[in-house]
N, C-alpha and C. Protein backbone atom coordinates (compact mmCIF):
# COMPACT_ATOMS: atom_id res chain seq x y z
N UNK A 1 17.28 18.27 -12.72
CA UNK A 1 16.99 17.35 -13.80
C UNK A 1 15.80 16.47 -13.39
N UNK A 2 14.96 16.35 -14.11
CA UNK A 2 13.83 15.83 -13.96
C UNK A 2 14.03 14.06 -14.70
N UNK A 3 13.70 13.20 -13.14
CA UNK A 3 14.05 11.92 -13.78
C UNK A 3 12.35 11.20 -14.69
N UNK A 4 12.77 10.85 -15.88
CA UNK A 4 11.78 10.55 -16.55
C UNK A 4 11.09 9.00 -15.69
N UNK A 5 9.94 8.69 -16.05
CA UNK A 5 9.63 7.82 -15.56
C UNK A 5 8.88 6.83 -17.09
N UNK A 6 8.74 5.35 -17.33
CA UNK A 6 7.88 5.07 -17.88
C UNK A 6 6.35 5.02 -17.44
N UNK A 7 5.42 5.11 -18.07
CA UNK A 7 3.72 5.36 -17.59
C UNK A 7 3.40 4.42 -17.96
N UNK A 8 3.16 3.28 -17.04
CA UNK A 8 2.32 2.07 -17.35
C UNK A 8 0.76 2.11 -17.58
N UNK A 9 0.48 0.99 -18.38
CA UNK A 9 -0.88 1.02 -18.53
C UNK A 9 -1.66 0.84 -17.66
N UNK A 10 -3.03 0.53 -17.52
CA UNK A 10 -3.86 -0.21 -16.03
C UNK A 10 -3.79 -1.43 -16.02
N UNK A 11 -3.69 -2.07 -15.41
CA UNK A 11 -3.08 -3.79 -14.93
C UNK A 11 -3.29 -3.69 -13.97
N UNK A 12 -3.06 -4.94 -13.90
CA UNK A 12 -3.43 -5.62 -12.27
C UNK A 12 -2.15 -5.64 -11.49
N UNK A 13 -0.60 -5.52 -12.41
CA UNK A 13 0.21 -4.92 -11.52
C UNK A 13 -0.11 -3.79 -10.89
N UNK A 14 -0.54 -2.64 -11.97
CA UNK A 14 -0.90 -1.14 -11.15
C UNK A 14 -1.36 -1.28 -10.66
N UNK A 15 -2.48 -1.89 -10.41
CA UNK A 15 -3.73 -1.77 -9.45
C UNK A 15 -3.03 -2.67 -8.08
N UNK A 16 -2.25 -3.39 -7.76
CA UNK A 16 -1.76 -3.91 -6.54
C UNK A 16 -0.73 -2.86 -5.95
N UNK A 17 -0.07 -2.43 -6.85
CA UNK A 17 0.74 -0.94 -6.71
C UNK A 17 0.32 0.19 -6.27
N UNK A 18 -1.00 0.45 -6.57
CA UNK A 18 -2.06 1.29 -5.98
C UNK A 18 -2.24 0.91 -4.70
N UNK A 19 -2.89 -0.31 -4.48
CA UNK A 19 -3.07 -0.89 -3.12
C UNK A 19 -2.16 -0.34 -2.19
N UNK A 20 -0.78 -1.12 -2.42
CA UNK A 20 0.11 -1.12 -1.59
C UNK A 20 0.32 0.44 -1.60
N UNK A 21 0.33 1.69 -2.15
CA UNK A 21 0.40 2.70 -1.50
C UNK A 21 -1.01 3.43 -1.01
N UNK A 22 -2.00 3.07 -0.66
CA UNK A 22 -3.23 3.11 0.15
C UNK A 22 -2.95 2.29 1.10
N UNK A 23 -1.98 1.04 1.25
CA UNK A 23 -1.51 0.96 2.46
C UNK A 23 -0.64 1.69 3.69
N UNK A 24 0.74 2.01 2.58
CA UNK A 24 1.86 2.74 3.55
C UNK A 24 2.57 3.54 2.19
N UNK A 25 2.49 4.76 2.11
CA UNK A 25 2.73 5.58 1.54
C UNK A 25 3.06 7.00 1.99
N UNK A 26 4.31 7.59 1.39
CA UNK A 26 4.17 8.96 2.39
C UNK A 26 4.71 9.61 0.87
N UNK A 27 4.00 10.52 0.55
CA UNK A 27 4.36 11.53 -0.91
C UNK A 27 4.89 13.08 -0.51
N UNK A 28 5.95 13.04 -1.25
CA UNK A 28 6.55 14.38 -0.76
C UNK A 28 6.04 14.88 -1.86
N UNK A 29 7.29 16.56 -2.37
CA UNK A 29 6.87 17.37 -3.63
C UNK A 29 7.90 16.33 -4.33
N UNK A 30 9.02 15.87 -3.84
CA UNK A 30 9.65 14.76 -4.96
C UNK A 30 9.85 13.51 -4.45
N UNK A 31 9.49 12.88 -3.67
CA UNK A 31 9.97 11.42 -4.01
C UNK A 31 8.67 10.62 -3.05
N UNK A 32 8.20 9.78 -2.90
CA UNK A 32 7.73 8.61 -2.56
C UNK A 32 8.43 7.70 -1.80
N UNK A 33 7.36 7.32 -0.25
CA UNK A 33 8.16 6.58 0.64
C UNK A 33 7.48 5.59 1.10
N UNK A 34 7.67 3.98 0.92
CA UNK A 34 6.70 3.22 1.48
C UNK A 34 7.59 2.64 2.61
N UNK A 35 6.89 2.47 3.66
CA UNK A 35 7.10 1.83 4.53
C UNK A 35 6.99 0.84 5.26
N UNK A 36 7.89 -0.16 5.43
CA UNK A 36 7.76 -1.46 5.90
C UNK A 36 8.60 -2.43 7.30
N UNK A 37 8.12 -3.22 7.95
CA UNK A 37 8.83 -4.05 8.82
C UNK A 37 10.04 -4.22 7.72
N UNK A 38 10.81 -3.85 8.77
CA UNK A 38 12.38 -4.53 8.63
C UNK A 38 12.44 -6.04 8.17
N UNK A 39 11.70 -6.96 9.26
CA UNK A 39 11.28 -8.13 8.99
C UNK A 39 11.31 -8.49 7.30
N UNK A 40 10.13 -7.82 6.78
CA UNK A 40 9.59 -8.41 5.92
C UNK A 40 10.50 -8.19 4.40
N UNK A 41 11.74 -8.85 4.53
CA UNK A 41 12.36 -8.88 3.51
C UNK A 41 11.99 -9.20 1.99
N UNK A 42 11.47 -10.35 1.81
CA UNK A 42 11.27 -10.60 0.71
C UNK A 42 10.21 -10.13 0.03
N UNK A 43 9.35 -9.16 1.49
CA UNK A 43 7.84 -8.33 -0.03
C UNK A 43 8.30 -7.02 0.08
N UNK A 44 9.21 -6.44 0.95
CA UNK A 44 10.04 -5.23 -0.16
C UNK A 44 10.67 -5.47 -1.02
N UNK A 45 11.44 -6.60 -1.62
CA UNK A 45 12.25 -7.04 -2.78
C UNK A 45 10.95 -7.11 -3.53
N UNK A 46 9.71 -7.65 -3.57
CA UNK A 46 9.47 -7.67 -4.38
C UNK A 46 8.65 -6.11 -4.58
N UNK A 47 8.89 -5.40 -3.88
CA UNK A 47 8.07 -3.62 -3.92
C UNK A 47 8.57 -3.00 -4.83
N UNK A 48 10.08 -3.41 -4.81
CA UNK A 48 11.54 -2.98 -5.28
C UNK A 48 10.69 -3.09 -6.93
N UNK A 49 10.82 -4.78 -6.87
CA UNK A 49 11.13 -5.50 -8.42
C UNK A 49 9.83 -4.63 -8.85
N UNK A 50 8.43 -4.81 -8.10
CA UNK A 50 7.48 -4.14 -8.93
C UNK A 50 7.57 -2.98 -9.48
N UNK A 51 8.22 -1.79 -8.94
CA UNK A 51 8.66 -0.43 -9.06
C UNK A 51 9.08 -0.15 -10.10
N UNK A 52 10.43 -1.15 -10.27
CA UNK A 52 11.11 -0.92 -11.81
C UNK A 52 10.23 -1.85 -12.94
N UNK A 53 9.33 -2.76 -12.67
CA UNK A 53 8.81 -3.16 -13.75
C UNK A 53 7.83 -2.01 -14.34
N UNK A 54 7.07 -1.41 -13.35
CA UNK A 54 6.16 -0.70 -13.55
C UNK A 54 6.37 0.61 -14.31
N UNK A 55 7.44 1.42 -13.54
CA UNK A 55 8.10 2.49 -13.86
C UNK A 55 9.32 2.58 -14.73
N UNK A 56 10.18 1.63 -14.51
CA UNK A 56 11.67 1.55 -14.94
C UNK A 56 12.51 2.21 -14.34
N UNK A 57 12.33 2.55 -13.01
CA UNK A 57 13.03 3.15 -12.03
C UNK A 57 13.78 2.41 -10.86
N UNK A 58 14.58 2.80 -10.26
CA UNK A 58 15.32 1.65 -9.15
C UNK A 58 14.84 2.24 -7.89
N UNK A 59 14.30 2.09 -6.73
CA UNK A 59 14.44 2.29 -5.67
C UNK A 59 15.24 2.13 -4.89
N UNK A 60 15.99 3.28 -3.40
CA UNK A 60 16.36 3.02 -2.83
C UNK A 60 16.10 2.48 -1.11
N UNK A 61 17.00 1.88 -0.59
CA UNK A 61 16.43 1.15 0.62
C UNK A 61 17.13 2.20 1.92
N UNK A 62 15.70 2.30 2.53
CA UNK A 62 16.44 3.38 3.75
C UNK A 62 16.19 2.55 5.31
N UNK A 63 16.80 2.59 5.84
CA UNK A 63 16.99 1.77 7.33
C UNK A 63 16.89 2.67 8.25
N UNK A 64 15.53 2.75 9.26
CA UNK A 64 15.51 3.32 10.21
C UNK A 64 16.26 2.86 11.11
N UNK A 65 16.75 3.74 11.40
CA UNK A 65 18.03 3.06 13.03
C UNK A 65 16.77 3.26 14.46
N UNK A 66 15.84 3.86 14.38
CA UNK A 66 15.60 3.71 15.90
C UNK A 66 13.99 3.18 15.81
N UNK A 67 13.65 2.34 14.93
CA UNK A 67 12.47 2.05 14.38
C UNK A 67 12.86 0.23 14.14
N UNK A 68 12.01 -0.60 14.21
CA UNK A 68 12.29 -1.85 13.21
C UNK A 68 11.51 -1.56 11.97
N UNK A 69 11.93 -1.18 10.69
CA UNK A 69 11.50 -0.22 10.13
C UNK A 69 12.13 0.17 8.57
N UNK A 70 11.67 -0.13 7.59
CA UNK A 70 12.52 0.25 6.36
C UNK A 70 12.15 1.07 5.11
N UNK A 71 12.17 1.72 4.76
CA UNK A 71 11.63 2.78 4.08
C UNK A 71 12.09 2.58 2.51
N UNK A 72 11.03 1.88 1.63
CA UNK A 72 11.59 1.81 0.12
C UNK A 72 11.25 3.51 -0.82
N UNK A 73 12.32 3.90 -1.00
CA UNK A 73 12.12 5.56 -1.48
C UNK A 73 12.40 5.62 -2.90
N UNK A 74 11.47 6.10 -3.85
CA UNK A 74 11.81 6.29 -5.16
C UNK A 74 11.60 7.92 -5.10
N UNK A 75 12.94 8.47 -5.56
CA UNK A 75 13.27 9.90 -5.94
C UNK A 75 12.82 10.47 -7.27
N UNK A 76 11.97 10.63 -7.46
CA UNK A 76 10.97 11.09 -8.82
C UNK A 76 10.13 12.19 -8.63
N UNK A 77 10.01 13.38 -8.90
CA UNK A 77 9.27 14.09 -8.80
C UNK A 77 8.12 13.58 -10.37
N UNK A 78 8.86 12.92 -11.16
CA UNK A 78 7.98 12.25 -12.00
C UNK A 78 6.73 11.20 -11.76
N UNK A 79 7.66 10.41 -10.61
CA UNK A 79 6.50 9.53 -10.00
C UNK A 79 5.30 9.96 -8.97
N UNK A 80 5.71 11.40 -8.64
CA UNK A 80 4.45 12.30 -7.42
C UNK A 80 3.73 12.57 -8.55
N UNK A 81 4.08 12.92 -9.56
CA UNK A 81 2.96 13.74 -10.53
C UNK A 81 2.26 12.48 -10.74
N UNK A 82 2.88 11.46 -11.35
CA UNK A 82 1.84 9.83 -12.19
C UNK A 82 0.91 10.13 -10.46
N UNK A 83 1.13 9.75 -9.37
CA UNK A 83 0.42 9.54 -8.11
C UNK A 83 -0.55 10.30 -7.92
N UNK A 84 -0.18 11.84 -8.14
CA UNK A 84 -1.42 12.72 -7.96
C UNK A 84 -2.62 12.62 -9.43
N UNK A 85 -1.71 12.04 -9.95
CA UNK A 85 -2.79 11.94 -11.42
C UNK A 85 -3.91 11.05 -11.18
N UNK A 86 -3.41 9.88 -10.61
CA UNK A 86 -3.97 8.92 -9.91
C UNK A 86 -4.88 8.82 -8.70
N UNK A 87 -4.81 9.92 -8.01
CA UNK A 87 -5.87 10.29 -7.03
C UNK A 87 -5.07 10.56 -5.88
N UNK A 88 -4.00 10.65 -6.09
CA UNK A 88 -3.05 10.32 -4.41
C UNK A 88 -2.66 12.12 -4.58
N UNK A 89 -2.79 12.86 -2.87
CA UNK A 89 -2.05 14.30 -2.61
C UNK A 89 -1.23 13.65 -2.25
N UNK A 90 0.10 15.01 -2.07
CA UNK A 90 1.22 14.65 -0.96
C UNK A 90 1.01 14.96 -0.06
N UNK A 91 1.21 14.15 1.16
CA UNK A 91 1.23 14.35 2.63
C UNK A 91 0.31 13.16 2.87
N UNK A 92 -0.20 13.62 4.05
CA UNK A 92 -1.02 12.38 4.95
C UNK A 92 -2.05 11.84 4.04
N UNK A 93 -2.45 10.75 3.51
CA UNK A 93 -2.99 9.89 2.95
C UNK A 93 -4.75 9.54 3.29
N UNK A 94 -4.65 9.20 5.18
CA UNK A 94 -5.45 9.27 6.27
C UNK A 94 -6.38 10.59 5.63
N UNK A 95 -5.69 12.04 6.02
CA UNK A 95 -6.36 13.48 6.49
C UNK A 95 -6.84 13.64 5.20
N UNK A 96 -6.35 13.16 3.84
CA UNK A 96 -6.57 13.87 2.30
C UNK A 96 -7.88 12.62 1.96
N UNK A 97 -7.73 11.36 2.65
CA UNK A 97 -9.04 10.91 2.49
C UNK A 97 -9.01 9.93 0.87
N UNK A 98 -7.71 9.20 1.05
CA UNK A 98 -7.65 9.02 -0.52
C UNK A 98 -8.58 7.85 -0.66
N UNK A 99 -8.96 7.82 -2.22
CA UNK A 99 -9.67 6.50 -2.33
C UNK A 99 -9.21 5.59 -3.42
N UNK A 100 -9.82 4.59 -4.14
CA UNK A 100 -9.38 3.43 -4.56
C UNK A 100 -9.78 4.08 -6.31
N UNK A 101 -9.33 4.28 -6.65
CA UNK A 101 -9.67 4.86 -8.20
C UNK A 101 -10.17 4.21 -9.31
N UNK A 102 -11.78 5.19 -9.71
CA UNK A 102 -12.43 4.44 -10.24
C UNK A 102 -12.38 3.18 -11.15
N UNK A 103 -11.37 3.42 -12.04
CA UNK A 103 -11.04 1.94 -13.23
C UNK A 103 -10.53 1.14 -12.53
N UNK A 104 -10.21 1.21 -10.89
CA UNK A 104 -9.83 -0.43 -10.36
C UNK A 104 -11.44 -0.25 -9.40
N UNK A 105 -12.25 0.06 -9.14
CA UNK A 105 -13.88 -0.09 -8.91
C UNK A 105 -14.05 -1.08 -9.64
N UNK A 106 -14.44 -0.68 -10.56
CA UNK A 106 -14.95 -0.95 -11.75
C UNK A 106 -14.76 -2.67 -12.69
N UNK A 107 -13.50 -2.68 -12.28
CA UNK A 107 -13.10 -4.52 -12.76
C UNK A 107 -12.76 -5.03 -11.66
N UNK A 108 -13.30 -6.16 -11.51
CA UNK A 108 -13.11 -7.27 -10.12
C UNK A 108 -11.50 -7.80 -10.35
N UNK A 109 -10.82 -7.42 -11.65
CA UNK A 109 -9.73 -8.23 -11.33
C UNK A 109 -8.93 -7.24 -10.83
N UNK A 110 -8.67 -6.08 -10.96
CA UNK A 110 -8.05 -5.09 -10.90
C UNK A 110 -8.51 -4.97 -9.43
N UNK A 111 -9.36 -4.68 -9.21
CA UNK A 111 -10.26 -4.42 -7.50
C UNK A 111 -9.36 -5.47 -6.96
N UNK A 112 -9.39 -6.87 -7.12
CA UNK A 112 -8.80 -8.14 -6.04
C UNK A 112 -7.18 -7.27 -6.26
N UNK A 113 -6.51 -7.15 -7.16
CA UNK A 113 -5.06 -7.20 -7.01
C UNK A 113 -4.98 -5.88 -6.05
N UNK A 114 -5.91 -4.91 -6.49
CA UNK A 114 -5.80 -3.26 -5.33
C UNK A 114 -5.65 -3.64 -4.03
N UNK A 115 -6.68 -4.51 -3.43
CA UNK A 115 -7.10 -5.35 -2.94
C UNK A 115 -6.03 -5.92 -1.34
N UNK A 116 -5.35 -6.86 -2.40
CA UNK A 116 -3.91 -7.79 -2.66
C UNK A 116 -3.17 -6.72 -1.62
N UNK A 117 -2.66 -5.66 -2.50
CA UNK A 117 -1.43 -4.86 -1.93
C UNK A 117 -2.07 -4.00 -0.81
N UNK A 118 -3.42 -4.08 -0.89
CA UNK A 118 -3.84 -3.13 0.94
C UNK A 118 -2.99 -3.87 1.94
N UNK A 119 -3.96 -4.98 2.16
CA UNK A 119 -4.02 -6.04 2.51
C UNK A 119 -3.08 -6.61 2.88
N UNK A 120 -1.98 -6.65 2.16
CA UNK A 120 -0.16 -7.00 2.13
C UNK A 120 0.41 -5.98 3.08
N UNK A 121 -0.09 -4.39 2.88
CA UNK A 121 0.62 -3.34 3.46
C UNK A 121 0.41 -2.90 5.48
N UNK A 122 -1.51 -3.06 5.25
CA UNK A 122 -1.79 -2.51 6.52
C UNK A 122 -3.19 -3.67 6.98
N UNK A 123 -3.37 -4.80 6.27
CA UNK A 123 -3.96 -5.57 6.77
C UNK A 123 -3.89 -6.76 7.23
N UNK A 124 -4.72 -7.43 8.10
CA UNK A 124 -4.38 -8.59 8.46
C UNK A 124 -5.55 -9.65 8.86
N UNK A 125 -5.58 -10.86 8.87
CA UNK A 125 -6.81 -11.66 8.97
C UNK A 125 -6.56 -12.80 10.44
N UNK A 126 -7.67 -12.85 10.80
CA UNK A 126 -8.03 -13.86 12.04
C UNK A 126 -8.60 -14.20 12.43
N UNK A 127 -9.02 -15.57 13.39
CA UNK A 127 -9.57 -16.22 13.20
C UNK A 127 -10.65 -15.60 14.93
N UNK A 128 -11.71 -15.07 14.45
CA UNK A 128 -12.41 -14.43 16.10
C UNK A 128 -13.07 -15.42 16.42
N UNK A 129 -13.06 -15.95 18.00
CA UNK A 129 -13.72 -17.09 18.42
C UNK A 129 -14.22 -16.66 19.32
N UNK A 130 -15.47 -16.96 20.18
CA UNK A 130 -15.99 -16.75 21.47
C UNK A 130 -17.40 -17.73 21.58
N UNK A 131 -17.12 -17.76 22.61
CA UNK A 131 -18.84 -18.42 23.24
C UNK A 131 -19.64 -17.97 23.87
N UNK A 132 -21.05 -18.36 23.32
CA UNK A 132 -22.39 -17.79 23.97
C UNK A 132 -23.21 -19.24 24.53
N UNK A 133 -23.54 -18.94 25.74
CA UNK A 133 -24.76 -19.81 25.91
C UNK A 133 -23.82 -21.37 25.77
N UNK A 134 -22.61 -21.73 25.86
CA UNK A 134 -21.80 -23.01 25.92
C UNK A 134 -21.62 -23.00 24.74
N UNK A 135 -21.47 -22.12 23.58
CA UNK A 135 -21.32 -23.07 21.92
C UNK A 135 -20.60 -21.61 21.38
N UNK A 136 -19.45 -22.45 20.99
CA UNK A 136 -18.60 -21.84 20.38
C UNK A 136 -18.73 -21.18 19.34
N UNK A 137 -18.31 -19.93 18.55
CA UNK A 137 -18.38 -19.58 16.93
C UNK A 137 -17.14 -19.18 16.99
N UNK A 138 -16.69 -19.20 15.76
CA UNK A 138 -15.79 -18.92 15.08
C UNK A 138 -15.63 -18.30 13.79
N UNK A 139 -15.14 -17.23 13.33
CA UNK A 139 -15.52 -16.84 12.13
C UNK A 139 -14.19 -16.23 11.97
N UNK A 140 -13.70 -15.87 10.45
CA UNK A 140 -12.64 -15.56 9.81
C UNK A 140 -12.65 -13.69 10.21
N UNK A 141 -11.85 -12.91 10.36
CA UNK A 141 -12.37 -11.79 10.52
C UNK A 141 -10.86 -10.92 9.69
N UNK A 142 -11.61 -9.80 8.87
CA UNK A 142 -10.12 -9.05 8.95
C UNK A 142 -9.95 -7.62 9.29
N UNK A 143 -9.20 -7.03 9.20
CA UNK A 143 -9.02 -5.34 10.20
C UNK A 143 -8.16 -5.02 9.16
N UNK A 144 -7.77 -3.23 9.46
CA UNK A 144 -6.63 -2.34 8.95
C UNK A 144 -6.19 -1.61 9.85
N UNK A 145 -5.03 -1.42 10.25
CA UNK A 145 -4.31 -0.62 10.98
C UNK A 145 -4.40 0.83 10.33
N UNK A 146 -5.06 1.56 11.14
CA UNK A 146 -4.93 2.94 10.81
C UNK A 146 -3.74 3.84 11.17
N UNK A 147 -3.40 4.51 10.60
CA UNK A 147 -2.31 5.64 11.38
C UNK A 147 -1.96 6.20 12.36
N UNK A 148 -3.15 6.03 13.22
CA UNK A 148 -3.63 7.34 14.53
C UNK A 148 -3.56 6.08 15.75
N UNK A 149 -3.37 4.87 15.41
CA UNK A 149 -3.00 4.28 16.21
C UNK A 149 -3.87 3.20 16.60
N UNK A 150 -5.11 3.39 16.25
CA UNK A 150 -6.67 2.37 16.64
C UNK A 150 -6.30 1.22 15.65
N UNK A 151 -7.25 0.26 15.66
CA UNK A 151 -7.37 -0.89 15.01
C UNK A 151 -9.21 -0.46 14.51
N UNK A 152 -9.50 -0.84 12.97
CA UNK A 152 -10.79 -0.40 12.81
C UNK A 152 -10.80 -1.96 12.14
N UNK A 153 -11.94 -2.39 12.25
CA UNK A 153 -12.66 -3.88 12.19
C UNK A 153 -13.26 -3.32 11.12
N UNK A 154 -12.91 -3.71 9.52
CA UNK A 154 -13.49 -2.98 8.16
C UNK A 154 -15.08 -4.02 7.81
N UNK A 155 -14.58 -5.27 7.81
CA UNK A 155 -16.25 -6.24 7.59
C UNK A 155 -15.68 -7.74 8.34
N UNK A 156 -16.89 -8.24 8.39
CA UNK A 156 -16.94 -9.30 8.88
C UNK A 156 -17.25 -10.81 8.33
């Protein structure tokens, strides 16, 4: 049985929804798996809440036992198809090379919320300090955790 899904319009919910799976996303032939710190309770509740607003679907919560580690899984072979429609293959994310899809390019508001949910998923910001010559700088800096294990320094 094929679970129906609702098809939201483009918003700036979708487009943070997008984000967040260009952050941590793993697409099978049926279901969708994002992955998150155990920790971070209250922005998988809200991964959860976005899911069913978006879709009208419930997600379930999976607990890695040998990981700190939690896996929000929506069982839809409905929701792989909306994803690949969207620009996303199944499997590695990294190797398929996905990108940010054109109609969130294209509007700065949609771009910030895509943005938003990277950013939320696999990024992080700080503050780089060092000295030259006795005088300090300081500048805001942010990175993305890649898959393969490196840290890549995206802009400055």
């Amino acid at each position: 049985m094929l679970l129906l899904i609702k098809l939201p319009r483009k918003s700036k919910l979708l487009a943070e929804f997008i984000g967040i799976l260009l952050g941590d996303v793993h697409i099978s032939n049926y279901y969708i798996s994002i992955i998150l710190s155990s920790a971070e309770v209250e922005y998988r509740e809200y991964i959860k809440r976005l899911i069913h607003n978006l879709f009208g679907i419930t997600p379930v919560l999976f607990r890695h036992k040998d990981k700190k580690a939690v896996s929000i899984i929506v069982n839809s072979k409905s929701l792989v198809e909306f994803c690949e429609r969207v620009g996303f293959e199944k499997g590695n994310k990294v190797t398929h090379q996905v990108d940010i899809p054109k109609w969130i390019k294209e509007d700065k508001n949609f771009a910030r919320e895509c943005i938003r949910g990277l950013v939320d998923t696999d990024g992080c910001f700080f503050n780089h300090s060092y000295i030259v010559g006795g005088k300090r700088y300081s500048y805001l800096e942010d990175c993305f955790y890649q898959r393969f294990g490196s840290t890549q320094v995206i802009s400055s």
